[in-house]
C-alpha atoms as a PDB file:
ATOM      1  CA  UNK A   1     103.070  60.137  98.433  1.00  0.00           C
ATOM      2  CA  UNK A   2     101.944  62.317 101.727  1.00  0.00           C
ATOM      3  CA  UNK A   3      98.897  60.378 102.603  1.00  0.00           C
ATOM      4  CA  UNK A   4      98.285  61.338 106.594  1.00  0.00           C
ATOM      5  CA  UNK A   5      97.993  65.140 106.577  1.00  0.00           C
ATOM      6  CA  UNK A   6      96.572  67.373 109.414  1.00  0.00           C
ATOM      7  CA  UNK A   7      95.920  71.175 109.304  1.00  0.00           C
ATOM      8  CA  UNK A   8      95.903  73.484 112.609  1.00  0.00           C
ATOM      9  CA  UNK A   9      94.526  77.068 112.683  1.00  0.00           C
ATOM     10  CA  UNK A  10      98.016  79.011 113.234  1.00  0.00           C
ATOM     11  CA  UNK A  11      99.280  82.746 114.003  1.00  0.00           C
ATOM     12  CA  UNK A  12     100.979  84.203 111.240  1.00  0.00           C
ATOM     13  CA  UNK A  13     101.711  88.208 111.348  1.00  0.00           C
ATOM     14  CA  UNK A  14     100.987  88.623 108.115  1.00  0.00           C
ATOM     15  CA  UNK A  15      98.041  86.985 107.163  1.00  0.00           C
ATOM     16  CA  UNK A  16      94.786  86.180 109.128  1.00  0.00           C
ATOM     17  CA  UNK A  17      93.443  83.553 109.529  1.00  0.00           C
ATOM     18  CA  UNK A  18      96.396  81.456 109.106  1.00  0.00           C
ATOM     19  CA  UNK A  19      96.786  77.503 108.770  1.00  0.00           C
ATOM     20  CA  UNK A  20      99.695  75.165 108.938  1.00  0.00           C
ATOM     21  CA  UNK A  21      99.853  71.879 107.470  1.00  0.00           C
ATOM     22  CA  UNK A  22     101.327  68.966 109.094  1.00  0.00           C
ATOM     23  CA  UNK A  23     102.203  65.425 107.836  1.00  0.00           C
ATOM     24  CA  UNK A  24     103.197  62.086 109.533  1.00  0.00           C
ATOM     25  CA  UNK A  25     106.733  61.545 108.356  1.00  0.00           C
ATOM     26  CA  UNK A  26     106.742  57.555 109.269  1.00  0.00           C
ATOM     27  CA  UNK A  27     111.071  57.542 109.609  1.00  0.00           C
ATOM     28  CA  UNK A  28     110.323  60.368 112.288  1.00  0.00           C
ATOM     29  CA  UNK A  29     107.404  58.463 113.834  1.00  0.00           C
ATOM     30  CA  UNK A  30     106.010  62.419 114.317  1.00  0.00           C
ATOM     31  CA  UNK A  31     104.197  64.813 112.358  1.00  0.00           C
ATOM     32  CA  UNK A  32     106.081  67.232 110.947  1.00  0.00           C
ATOM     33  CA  UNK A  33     104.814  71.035 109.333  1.00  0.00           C
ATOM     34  CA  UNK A  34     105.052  70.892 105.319  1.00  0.00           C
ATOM     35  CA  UNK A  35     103.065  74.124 104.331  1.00  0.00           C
ATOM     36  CA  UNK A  36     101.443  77.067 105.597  1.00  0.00           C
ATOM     37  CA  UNK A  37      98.869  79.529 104.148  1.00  0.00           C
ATOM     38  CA  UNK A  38      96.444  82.456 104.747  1.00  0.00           C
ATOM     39  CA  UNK A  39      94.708  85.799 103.772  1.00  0.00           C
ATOM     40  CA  UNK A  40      97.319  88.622 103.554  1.00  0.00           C
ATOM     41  CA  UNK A  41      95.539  91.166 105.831  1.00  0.00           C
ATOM     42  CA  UNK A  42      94.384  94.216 103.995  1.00  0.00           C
ATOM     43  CA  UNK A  43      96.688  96.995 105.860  1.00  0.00           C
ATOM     44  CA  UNK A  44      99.937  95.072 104.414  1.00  0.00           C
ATOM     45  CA  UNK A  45      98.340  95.348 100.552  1.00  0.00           C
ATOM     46  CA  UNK A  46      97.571  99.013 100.529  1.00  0.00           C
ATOM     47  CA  UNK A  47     101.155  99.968  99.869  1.00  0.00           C
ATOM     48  CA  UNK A  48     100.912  97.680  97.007  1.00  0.00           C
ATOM     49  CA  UNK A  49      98.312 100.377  95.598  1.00  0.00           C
ATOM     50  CA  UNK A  50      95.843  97.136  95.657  1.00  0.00           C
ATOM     51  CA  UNK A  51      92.428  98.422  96.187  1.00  0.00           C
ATOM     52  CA  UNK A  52      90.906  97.835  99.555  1.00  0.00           C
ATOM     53  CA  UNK A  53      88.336  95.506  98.340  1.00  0.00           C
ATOM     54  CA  UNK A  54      90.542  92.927  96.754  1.00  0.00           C
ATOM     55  CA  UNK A  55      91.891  90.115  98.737  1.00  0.00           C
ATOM     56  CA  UNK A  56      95.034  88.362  98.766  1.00  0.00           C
ATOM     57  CA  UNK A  57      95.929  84.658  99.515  1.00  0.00           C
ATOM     58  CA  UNK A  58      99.279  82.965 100.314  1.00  0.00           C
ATOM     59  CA  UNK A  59     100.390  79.462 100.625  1.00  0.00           C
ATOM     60  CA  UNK A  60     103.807  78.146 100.654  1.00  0.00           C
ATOM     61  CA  UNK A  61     105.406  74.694 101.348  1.00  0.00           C
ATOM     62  CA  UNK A  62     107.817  73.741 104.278  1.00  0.00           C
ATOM     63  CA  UNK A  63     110.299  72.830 102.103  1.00  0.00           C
ATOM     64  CA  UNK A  64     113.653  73.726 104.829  1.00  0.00           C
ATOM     65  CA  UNK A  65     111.237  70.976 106.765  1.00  0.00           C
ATOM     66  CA  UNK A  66     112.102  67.717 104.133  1.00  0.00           C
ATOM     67  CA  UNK A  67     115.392  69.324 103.280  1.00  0.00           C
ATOM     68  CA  UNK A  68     116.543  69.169 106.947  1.00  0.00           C
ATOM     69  CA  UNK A  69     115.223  65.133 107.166  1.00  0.00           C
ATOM     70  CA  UNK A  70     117.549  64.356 104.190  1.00  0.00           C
ATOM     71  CA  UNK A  71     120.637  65.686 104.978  1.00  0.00           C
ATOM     72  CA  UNK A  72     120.475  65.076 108.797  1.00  0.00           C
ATOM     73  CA  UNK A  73     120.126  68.737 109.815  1.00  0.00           C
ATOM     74  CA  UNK A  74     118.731  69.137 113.009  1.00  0.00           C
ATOM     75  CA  UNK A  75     118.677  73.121 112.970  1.00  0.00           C
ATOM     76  CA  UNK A  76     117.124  75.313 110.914  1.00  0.00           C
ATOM     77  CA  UNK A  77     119.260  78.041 111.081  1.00  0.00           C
ATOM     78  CA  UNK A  78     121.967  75.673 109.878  1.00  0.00           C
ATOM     79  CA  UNK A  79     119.836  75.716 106.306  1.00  0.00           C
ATOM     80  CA  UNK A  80     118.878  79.009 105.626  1.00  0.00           C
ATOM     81  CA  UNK A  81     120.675  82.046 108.029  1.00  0.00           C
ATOM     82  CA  UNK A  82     124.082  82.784 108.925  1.00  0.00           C
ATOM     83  CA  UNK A  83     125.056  79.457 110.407  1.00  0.00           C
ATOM     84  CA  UNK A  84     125.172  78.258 106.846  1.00  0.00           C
ATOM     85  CA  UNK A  85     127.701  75.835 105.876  1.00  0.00           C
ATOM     86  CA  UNK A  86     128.791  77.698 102.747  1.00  0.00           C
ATOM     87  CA  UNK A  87     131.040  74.217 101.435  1.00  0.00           C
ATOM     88  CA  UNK A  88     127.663  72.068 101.711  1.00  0.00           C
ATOM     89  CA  UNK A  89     126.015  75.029  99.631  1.00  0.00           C
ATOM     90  CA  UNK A  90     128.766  74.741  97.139  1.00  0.00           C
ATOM     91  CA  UNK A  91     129.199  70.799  97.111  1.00  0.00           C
ATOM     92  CA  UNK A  92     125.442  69.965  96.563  1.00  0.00           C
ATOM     93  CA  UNK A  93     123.634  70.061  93.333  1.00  0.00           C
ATOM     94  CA  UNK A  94     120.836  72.561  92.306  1.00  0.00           C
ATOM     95  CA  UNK A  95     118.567  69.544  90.821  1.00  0.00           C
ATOM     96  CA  UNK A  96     118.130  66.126  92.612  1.00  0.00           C
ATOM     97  CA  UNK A  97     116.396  63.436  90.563  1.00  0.00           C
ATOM     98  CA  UNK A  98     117.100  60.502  93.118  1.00  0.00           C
ATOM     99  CA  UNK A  99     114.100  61.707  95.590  1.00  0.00           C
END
């Protein structure tokens, strides 16, 4: 149902070049980040034992980004950290099928 998406060169440590991607959340009236990606750069694969010719992409969704909308939380580190609220953790369900 995202229809209004926008993508920004970003900095990411890890990979280069980076991009986020943003989306106009219309209850927000604001755009708001719901992925990220780039090339993992080589120095961080060699450990791996991944030879130096081979090249490694990453993407991920935003999801702490929708999660946060639902539920009201205006913090992050409320979500995911130590600022957790350990009772929400335990009181919500692994699986929602109402979205």
């Amino acid at each position: 149902g995202i229809t209004q998406l926008r993508f920004k060169p970003a900095y990411n440590p890890y990979t280069e070049p980076s991009m986020e991607v943003f989306s106009y959340h219309e209850g927000l009236k604001k755009w708001v980040e719901v992925g990220n990606s780039g090339v993992f750069r080589p120095e961080l694969l060699l450990p791996m034992g991944l030879p130096e010719n081979v090249s490694v992409i990453a993407w991920g969704l935003s999801l702490e980004r929708p999660t946060m909308i639902k539920y009201g939380i205006n913090n992050i580190r409320e979500l995911v950290g130590h600022r957790v609220n350990l009772q929400m953790v335990y009181d919500s369900p692994l699986c929602r099928l109402d979205i």
